[in-house]
Protein backbone atom coordinates (compact mmCIF):
# COMPACT_ATOMS: atom_id res chain seq x y z
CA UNK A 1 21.22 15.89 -104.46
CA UNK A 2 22.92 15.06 -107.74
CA UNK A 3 21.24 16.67 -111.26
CA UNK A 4 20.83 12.85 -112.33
CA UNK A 5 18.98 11.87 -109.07
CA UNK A 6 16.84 14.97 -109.45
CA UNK A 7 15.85 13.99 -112.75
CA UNK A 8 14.85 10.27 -111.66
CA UNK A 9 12.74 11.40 -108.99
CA UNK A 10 10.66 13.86 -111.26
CA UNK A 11 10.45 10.84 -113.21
CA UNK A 12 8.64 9.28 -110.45
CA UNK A 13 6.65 12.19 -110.09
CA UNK A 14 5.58 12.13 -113.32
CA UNK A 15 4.83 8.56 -113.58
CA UNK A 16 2.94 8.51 -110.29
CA UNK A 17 0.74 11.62 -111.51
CA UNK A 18 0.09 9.68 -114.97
CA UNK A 19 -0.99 6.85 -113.82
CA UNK A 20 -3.69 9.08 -111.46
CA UNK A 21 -4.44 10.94 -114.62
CA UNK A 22 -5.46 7.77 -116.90
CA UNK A 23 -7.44 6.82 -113.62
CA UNK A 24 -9.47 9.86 -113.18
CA UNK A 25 -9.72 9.80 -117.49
CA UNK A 26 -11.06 6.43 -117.09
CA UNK A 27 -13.81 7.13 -114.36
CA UNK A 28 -15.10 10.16 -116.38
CA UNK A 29 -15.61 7.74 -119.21
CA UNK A 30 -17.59 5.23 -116.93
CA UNK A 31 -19.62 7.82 -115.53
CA UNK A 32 -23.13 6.21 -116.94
CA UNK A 33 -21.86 2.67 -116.36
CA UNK A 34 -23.84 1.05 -113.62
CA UNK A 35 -22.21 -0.15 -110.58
CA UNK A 36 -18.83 1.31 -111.37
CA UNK A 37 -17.06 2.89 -108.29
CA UNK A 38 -14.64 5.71 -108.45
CA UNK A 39 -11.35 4.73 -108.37
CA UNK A 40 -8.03 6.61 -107.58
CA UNK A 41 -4.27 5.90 -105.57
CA UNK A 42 -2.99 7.00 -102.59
CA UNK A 43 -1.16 9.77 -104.40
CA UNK A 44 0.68 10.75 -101.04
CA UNK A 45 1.48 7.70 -100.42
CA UNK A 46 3.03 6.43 -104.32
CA UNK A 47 4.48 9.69 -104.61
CA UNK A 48 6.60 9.06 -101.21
CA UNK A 49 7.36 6.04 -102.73
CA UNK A 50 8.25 7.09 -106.17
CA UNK A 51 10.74 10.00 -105.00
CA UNK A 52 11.70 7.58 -102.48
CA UNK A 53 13.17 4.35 -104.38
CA UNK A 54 15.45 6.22 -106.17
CA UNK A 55 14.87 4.29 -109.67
CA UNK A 56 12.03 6.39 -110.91
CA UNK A 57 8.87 4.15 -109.90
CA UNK A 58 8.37 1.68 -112.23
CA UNK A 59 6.12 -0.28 -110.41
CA UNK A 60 2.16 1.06 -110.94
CA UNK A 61 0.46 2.55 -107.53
CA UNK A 62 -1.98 0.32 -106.09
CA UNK A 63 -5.32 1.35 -107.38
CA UNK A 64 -8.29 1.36 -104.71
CA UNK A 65 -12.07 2.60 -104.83
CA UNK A 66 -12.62 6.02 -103.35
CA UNK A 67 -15.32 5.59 -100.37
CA UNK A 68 -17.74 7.96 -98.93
CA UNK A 69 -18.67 9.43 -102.16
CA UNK A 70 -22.57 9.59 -102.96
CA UNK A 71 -23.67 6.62 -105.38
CA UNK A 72 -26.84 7.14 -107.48
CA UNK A 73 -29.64 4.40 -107.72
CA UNK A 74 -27.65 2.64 -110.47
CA UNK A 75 -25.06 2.08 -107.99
CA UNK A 76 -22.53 4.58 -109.58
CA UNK A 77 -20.59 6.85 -107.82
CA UNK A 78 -18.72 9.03 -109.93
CA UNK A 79 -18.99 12.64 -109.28
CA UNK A 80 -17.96 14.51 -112.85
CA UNK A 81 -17.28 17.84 -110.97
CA UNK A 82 -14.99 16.00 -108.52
CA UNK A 83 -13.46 14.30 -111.84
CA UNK A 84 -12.72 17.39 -113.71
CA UNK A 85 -11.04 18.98 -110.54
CA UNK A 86 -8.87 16.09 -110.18
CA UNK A 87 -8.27 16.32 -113.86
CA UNK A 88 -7.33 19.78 -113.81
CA UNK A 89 -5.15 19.50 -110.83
CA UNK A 90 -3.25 16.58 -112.17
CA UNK A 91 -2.56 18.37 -115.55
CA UNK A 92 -1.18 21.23 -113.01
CA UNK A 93 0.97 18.70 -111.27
CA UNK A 94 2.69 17.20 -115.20
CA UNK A 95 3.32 20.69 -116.22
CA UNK A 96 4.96 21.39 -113.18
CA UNK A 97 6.93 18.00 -113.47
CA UNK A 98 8.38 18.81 -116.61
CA UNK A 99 9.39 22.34 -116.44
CA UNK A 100 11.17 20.96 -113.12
CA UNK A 101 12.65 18.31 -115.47
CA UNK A 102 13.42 20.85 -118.35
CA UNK A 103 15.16 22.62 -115.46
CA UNK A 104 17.35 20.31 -114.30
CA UNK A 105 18.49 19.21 -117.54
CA UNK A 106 19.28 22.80 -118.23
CA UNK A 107 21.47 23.19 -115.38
CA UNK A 108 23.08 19.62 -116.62
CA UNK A 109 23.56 21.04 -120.28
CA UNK A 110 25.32 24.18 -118.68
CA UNK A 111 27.45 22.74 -117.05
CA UNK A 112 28.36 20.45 -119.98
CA UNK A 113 29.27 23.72 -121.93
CA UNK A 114 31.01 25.70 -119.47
CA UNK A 115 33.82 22.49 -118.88
């Protein structure tokens, strides 16, 4: 795999685990909203896909509500415990991204300067 194709599918990496960040950001800040269901993406799934298309995955995941979690009487269902774990994780999974990305454009940049 080429530096430049390594650096387009981080880029799809990192898009796919943005978008799931604004969407776990966004159900922490409807957490007292009645009626609002948790929502999240297949992240398997649009990561597959971003890695997989080759241009970086510039189309958004599809978003879908997250079943099976408890709802209270107002008919939310957002767990803030669950939220800030999949906050956390997510933050993991960027800072990975772009040390992976600082990487490869390291290697690039060598071998610029050693030509």
């Amino acid at each position: 795999m080429s530096t430049f194709s390594s650096i387009d599918s981080l880029q799809g990496f990192l898009k796919v685990v943005s978008d799931r960040e604004q969407l776990v950001t966004s159900n922490m800040a409807n957490v007292d909203t009645p009626g609002y269901q948790t929502k999240d993406i297949n992240f398997q799934s649009a990561l597959r896909n971003a890695m997989s298309d080759g241009t970086g995955a510039h189309l958004s995941p599809a978003v879908q509500e997250v079943s099976g979690l408890p709802a209270r009487p107002d008919g939310n269902n957002v767990n803030i415990d669950r939220e800030s774990m999949m906050l956390s994780q997510t933050q993991l999974q960027y800072q990975m991204g772009v040390q992976l990305v600082k990487s490869q454009l390291h290697t690039l940049y060598t071998a610029i300067k050693e030509e």
